[in-house]
Each structure stands twice: as C-alpha cells, then as structure tokens.
N, C-alpha and C. Protein backbone atom coordinates (compact mmCIF):
# COMPACT_ATOMS: atom_id res chain seq x y z
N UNK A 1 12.16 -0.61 -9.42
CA UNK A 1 11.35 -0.96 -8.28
C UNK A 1 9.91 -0.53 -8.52
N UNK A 2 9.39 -1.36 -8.03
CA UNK A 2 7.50 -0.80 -8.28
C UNK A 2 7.34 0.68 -7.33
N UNK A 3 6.81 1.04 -8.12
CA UNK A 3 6.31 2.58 -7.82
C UNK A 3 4.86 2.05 -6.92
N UNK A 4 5.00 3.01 -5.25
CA UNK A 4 3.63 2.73 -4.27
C UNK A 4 2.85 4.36 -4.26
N UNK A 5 1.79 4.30 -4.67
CA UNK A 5 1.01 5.59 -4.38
C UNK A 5 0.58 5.50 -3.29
N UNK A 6 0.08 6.53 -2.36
CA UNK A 6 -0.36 6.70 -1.32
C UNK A 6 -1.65 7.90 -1.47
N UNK A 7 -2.66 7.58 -1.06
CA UNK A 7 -4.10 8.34 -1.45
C UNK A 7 -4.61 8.83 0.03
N UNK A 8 -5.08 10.09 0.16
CA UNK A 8 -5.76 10.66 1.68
C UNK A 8 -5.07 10.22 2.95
N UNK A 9 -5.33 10.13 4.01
CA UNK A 9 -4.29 10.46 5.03
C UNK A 9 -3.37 9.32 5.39
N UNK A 10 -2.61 8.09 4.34
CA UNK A 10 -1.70 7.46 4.17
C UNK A 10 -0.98 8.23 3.79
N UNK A 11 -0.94 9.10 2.93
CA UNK A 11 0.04 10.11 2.20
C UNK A 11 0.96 10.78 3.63
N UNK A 12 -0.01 11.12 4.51
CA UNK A 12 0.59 11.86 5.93
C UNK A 12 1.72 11.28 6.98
N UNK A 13 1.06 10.16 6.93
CA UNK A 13 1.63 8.77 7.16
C UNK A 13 2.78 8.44 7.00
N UNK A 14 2.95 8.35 5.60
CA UNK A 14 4.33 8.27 5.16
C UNK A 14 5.12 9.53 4.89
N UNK A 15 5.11 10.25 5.75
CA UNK A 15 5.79 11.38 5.77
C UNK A 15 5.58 12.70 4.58
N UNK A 16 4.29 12.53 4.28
CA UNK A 16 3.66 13.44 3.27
C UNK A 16 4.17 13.06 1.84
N UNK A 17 5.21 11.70 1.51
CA UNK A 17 5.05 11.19 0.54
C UNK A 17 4.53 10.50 -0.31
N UNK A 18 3.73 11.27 -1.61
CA UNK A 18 2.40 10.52 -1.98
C UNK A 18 3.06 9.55 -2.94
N UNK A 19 4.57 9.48 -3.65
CA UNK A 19 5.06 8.34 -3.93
C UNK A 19 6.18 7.48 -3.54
N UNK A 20 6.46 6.56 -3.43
CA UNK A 20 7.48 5.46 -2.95
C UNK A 20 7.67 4.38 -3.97
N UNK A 21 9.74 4.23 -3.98
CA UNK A 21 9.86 3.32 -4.57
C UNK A 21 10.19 2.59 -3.77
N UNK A 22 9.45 1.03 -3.62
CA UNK A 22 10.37 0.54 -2.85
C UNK A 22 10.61 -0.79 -3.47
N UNK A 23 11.53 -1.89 -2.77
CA UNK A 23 11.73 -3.39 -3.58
C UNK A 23 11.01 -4.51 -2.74
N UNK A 24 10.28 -5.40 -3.65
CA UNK A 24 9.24 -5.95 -3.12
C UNK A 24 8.82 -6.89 -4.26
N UNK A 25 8.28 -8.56 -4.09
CA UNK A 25 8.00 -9.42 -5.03
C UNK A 25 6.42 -9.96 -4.84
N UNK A 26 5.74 -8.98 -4.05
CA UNK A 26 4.42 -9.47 -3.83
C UNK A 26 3.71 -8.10 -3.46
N UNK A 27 2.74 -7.59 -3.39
CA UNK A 27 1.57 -6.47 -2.44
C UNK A 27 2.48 -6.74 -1.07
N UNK A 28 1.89 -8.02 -0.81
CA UNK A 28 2.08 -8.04 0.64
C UNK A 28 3.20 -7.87 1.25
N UNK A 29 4.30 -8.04 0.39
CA UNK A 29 5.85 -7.54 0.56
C UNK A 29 6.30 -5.93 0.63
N UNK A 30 5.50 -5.51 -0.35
CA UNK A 30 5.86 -3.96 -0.28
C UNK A 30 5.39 -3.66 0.42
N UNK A 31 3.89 -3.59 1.40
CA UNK A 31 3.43 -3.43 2.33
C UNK A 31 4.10 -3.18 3.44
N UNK A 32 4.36 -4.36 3.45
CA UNK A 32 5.15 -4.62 4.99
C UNK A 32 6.60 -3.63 4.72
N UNK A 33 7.60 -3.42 3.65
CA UNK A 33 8.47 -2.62 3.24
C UNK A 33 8.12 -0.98 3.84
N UNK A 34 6.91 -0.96 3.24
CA UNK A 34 5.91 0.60 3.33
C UNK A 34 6.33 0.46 4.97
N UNK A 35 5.37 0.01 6.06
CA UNK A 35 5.99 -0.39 7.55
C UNK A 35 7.42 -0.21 8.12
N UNK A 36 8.27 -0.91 7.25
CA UNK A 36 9.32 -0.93 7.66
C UNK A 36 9.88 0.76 7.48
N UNK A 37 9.50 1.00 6.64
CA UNK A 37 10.14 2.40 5.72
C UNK A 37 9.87 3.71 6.91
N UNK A 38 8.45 3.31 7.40
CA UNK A 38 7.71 4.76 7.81
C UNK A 38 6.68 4.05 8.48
N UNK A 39 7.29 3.67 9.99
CA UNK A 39 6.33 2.79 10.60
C UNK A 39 5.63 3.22 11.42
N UNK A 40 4.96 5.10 10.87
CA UNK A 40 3.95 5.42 11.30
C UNK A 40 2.58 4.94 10.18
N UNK A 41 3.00 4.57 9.59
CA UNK A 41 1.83 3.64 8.66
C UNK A 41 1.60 1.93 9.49
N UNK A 42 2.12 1.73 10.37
CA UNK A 42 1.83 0.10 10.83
C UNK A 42 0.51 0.35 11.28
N UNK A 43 -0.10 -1.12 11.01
CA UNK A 43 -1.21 -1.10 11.40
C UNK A 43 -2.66 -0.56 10.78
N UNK A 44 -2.44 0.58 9.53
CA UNK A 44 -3.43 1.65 8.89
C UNK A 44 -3.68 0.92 7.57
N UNK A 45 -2.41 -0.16 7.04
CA UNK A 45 -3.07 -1.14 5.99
C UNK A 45 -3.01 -2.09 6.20
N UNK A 46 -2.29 -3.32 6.71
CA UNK A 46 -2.04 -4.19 7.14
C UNK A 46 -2.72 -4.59 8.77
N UNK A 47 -3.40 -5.76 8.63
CA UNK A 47 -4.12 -6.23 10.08
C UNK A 47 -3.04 -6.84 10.99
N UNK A 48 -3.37 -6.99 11.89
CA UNK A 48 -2.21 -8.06 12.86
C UNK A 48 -1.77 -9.51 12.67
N UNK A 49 -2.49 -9.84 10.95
CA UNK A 49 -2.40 -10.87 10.35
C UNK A 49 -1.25 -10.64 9.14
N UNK A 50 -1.31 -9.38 8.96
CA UNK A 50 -0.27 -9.51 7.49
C UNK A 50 -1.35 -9.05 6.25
N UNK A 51 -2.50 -8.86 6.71
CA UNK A 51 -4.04 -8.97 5.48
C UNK A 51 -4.02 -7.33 5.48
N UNK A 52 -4.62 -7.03 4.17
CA UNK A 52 -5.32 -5.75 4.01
C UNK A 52 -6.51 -5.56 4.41
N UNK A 53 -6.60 -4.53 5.57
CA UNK A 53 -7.65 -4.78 6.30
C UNK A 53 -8.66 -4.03 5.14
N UNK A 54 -10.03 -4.73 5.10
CA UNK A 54 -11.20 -4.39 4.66
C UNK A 54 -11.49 -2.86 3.71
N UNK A 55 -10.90 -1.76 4.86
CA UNK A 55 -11.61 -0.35 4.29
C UNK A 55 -10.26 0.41 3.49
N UNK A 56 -9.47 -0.62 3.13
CA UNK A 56 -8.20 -0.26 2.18
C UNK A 56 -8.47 -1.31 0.80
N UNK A 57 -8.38 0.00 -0.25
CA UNK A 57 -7.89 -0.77 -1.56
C UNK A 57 -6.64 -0.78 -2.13
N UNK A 58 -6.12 -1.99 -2.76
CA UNK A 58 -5.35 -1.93 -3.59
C UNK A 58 -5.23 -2.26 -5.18
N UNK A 59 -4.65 -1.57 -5.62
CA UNK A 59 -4.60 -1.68 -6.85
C UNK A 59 -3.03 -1.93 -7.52
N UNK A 60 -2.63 -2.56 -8.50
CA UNK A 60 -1.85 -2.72 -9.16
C UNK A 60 -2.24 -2.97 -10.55
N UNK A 61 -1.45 -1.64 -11.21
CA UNK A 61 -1.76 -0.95 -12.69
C UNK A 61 -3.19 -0.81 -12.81
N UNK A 62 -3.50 -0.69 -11.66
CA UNK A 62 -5.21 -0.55 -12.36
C UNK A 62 -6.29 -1.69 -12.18
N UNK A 63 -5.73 -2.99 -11.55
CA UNK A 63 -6.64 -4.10 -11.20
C UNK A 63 -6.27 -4.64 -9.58
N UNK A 64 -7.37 -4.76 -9.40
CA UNK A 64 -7.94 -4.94 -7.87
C UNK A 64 -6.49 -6.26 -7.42
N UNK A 65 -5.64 -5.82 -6.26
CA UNK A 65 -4.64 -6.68 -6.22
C UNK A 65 -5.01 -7.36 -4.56
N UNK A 66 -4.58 -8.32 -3.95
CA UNK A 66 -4.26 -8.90 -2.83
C UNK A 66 -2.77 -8.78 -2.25
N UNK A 67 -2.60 -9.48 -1.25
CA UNK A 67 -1.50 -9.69 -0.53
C UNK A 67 -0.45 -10.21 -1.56
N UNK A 68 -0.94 -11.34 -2.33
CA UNK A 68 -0.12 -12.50 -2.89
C UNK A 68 -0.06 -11.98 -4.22
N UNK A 69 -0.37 -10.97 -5.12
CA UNK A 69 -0.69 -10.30 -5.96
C UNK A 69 1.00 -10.01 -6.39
N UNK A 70 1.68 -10.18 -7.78
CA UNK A 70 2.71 -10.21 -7.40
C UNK A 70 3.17 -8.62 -8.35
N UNK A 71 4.14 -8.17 -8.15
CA UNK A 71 4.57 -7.18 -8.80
C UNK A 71 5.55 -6.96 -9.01
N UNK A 72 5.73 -6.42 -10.57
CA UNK A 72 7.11 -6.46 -11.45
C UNK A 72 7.73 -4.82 -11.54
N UNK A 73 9.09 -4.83 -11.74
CA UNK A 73 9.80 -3.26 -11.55
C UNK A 73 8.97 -2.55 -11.98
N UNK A 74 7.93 -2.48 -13.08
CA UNK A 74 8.02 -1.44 -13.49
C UNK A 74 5.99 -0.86 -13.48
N UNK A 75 5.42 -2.13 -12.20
CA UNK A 75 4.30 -1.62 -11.91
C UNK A 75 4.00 -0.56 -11.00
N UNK A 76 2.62 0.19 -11.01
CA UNK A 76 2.26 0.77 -10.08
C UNK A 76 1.51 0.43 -9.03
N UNK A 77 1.55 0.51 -7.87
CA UNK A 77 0.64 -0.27 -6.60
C UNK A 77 -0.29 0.86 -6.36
N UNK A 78 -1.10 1.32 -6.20
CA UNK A 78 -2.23 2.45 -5.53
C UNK A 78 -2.84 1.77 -4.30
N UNK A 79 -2.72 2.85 -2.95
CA UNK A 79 -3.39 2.25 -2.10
C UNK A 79 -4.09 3.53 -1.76
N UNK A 80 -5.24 2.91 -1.84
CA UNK A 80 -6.29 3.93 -1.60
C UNK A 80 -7.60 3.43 -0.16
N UNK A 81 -7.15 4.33 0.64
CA UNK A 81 -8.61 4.23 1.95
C UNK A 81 -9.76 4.41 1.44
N UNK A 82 -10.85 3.40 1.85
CA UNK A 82 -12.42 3.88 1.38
C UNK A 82 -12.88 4.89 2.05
N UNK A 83 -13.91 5.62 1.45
CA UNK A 83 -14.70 7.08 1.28
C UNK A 83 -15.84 6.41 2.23
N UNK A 84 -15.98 7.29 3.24
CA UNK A 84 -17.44 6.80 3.86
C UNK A 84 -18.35 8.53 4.12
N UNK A 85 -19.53 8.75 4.63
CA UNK A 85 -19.99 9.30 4.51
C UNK A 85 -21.27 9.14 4.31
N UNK A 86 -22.35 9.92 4.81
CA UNK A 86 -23.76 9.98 4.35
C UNK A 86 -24.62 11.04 4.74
C-alpha cells in the first residue's frame, strides 16, 4: 500500500500519526481514505469539492501530485501544509 506522510498539525489530526498505510489508486483516493480513517482530518485537505485546497501540498515520491495523480504500492504521498509568516 502507498505509504501517506503527514507534516505539522495534520500529523495531530490523524491521531499523532505521522505515517499511514493506506489502499488507494489515485491522491484523491487516499485522501478521501485519510477522511475516512481519522475523520478529524475532513475538511483540512480536501475542499467540499473533493480538491486539495490551495495552502496544502502534495507530493508523490518527490513530484508535485494532484487529485488524479495516480499511485503505485510502493510510493510515498507527502502532505505537507504551507508555511506562512512575516
């Protein structure tokens, strides 16, 4: 199953687990999985559309992924919240 990282206060979210395996054939599948799993994360990546809202990145193995972005057993997903500040 693709391995999901969880980065800054998603990690909390999912019950202070900063990794998850879960089963899933797209981003936007494990996502919604992530939700299902620990659905004090609804809503914190996913919009009321199904979309990654704006101030969330994702990554898979290391390149900038989408919803439709697809992923194989043995990738890594990173979801990381943007840094704001000034």
């Amino acid at each position: 199953m693709p391995l999901l990282s969880l980065h800054g206060p998603l990690r909390q979210l999912a019950g202070g687990n900063a990794q998850l395996e879960l089963d899933a054939l797209t981003v936007g599948e494990l996502l919604r999985e992530l939700e299902r799993a620990h659905p004090q994360t609804g809503g914190w990546i996913l919009d009321e559309r199904g979309l990654i809202r704006r101030h969330i990145n994702v990554f898979v193995n290391g390149e900038r992924g989408s919803e439709q972005t697809p992923v194989e057993l043995t990738d890594r997903v990173e979801v990381l919240p943007a840094i704001t500040g000034g």
